[in-house]
Protein backbone atom coordinates (compact mmCIF):
# COMPACT_ATOMS: atom_id res chain seq x y z
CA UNK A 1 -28.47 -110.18 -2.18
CA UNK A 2 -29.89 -113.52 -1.89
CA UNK A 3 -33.83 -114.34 -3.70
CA UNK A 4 -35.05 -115.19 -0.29
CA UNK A 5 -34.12 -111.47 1.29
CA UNK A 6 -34.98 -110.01 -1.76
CA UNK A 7 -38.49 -111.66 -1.51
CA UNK A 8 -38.83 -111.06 2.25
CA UNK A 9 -37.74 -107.09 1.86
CA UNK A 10 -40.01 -107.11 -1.23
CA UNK A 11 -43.00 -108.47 1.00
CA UNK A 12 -42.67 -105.93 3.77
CA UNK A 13 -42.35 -103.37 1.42
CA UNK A 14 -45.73 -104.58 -0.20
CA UNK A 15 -47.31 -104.56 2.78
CA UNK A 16 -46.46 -100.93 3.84
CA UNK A 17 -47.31 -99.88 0.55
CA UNK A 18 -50.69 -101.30 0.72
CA UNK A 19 -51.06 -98.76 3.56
CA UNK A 20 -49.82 -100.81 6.55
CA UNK A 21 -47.35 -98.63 7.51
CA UNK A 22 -48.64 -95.14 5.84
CA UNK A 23 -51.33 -94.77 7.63
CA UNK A 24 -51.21 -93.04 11.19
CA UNK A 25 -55.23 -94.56 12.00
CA UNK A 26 -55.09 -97.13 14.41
CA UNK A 27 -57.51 -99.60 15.21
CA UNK A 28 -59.41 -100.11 18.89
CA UNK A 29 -58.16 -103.99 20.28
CA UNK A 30 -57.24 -104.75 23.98
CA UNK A 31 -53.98 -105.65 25.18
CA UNK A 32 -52.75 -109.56 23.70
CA UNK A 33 -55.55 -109.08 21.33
CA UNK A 34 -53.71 -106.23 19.18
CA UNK A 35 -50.65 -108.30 19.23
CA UNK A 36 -52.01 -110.35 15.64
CA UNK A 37 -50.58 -112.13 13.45
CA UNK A 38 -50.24 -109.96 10.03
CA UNK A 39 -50.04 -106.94 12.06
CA UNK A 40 -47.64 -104.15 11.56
CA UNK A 41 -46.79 -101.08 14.38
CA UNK A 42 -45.21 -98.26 13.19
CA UNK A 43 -43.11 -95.47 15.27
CA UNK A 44 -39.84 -94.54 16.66
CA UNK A 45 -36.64 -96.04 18.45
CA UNK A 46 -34.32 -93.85 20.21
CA UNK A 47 -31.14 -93.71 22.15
CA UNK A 48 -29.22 -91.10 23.74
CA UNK A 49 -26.99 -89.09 21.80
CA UNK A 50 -28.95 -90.31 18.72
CA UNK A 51 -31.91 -88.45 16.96
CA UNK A 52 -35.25 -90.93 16.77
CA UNK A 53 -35.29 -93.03 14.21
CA UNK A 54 -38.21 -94.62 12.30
CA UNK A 55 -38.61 -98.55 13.35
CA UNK A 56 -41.32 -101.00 12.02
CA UNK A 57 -42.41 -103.89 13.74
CA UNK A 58 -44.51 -106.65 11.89
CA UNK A 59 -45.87 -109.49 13.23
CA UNK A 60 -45.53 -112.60 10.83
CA UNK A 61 -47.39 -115.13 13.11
CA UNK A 62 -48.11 -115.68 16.54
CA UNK A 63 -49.33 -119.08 18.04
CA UNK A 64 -50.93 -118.81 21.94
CA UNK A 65 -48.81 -116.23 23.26
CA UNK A 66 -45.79 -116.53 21.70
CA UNK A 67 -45.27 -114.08 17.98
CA UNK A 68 -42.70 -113.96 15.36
CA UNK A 69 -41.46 -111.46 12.76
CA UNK A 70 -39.30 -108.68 11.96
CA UNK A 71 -37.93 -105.28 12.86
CA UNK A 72 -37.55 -102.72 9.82
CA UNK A 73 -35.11 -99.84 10.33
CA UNK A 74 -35.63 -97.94 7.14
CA UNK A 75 -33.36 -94.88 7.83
CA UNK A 76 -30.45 -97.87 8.84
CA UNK A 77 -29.65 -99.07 5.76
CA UNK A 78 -33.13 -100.64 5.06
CA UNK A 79 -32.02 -103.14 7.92
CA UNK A 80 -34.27 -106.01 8.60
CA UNK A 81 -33.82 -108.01 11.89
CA UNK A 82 -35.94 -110.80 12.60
CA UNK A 83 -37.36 -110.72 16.10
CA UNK A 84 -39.17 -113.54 18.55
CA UNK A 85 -41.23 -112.79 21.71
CA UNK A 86 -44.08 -113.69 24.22
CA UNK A 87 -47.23 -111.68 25.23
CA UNK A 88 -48.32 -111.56 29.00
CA UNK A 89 -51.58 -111.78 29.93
CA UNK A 90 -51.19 -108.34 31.34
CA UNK A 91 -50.03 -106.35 28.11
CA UNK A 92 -46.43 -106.48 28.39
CA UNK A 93 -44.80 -107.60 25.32
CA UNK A 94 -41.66 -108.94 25.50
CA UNK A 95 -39.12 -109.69 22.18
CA UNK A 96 -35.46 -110.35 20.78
CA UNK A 97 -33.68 -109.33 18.14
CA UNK A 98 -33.04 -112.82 16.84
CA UNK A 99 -30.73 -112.50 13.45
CA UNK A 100 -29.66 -109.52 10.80
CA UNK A 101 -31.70 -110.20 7.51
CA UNK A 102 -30.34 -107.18 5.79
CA UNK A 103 -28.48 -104.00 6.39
CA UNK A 104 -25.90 -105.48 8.37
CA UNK A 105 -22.84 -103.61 9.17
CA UNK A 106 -19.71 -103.86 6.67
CA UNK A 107 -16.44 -102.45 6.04
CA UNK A 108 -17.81 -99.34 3.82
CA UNK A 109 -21.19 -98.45 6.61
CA UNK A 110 -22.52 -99.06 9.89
CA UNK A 111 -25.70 -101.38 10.10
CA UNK A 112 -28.04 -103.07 12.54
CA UNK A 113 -27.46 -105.69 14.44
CA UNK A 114 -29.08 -108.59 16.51
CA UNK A 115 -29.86 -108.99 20.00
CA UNK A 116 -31.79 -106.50 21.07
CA UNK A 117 -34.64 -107.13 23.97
CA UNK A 118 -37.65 -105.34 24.21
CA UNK A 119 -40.18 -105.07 26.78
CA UNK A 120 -43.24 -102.81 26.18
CA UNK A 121 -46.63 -102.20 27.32
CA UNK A 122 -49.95 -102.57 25.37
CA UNK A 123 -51.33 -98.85 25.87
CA UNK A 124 -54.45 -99.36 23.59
CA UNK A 125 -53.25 -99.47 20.44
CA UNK A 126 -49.59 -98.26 21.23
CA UNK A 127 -46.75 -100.12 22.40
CA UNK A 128 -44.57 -98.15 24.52
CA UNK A 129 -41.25 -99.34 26.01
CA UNK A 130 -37.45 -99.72 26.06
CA UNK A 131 -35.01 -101.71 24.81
CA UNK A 132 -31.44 -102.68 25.85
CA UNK A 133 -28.58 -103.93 23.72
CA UNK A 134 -24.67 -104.93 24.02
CA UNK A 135 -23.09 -104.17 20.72
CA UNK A 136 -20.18 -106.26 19.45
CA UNK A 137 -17.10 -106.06 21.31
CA UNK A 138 -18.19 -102.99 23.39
CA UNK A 139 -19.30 -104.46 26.30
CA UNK A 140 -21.47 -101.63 26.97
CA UNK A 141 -25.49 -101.73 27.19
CA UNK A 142 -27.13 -99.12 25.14
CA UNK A 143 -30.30 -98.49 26.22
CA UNK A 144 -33.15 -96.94 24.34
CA UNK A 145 -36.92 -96.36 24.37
CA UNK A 146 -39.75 -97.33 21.50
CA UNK A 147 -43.12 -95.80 20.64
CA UNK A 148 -44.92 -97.96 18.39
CA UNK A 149 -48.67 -97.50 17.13
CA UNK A 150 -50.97 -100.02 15.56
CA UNK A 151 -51.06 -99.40 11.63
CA UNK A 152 -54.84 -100.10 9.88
């Protein structure tokens, strides 16, 4: 593993450690305004056929409306996926699976992989939405549904 993942996984480990993504309190915003840079959301992913698993969503910056950061899958192989999207004016959050950090697939396990688009609603301090994504070679759209909450 390269320094620079080990630093990034090393980072968002920190910061769920810190309590980021322990804690199940969430804190009162409005819609765009939850949507901060630093923040983290904590919850599930799903798919059919597939039991919920736990995904983390962290916001590393954000600049007017658009954000960037990372997806953590930590039941997938600790995979990391770093992620780019835009906040309406309305609450929906849109965002894309932009490149596998970590926890890719190999020849010995399955992994995550990139390209995933989200679109979710601000529900206070939830995000609540689905996601669609073509894995490699399949050609078929798997399509899912996310429940994030806003971590203190």
């Amino acid at each position: 593993m390269s320094s620079k993942k080990a630093m990034t996984i090393g980072a968002l480990v920190a910061v769920c450690m810190v309590g980021g993504c322990a804690s199940t309190a969430v804190k009162k915003s409005t819609h765009s305004d939850s949507i901060k840079a630093h923040s983290v959301w904590q919850g599930t992913c799903d798919q059919r056929g597939v039991k919920p698993y736990p995904m983390i969503l962290f916001i590393k910056n954000r600049k007017g409306d658009a954000f960037e950061g990372m997806t953590w899958y930590p039941t997938l192989n600790n995979g990391l996926i770093t992620i780019s999207g835009q906040i309406r004016p309305e609450g929906i959050v849109t965002f894309t699976e932009d490149e596998v950090i970590y926890g890719g697939p190999n020849e010995y396990r399955p992994g995550v992989i990139s390209g995933g688009q989200f679109t979710a609603t601000i529900e206070g301090n939830n995000l609540k939405g689905g996601y669609e994504i073509t894995p490699p070679g399949t050609g078929n759209v798997e399509k899912g549904n996310i429940l994030l909450k806003l971590a203190d």
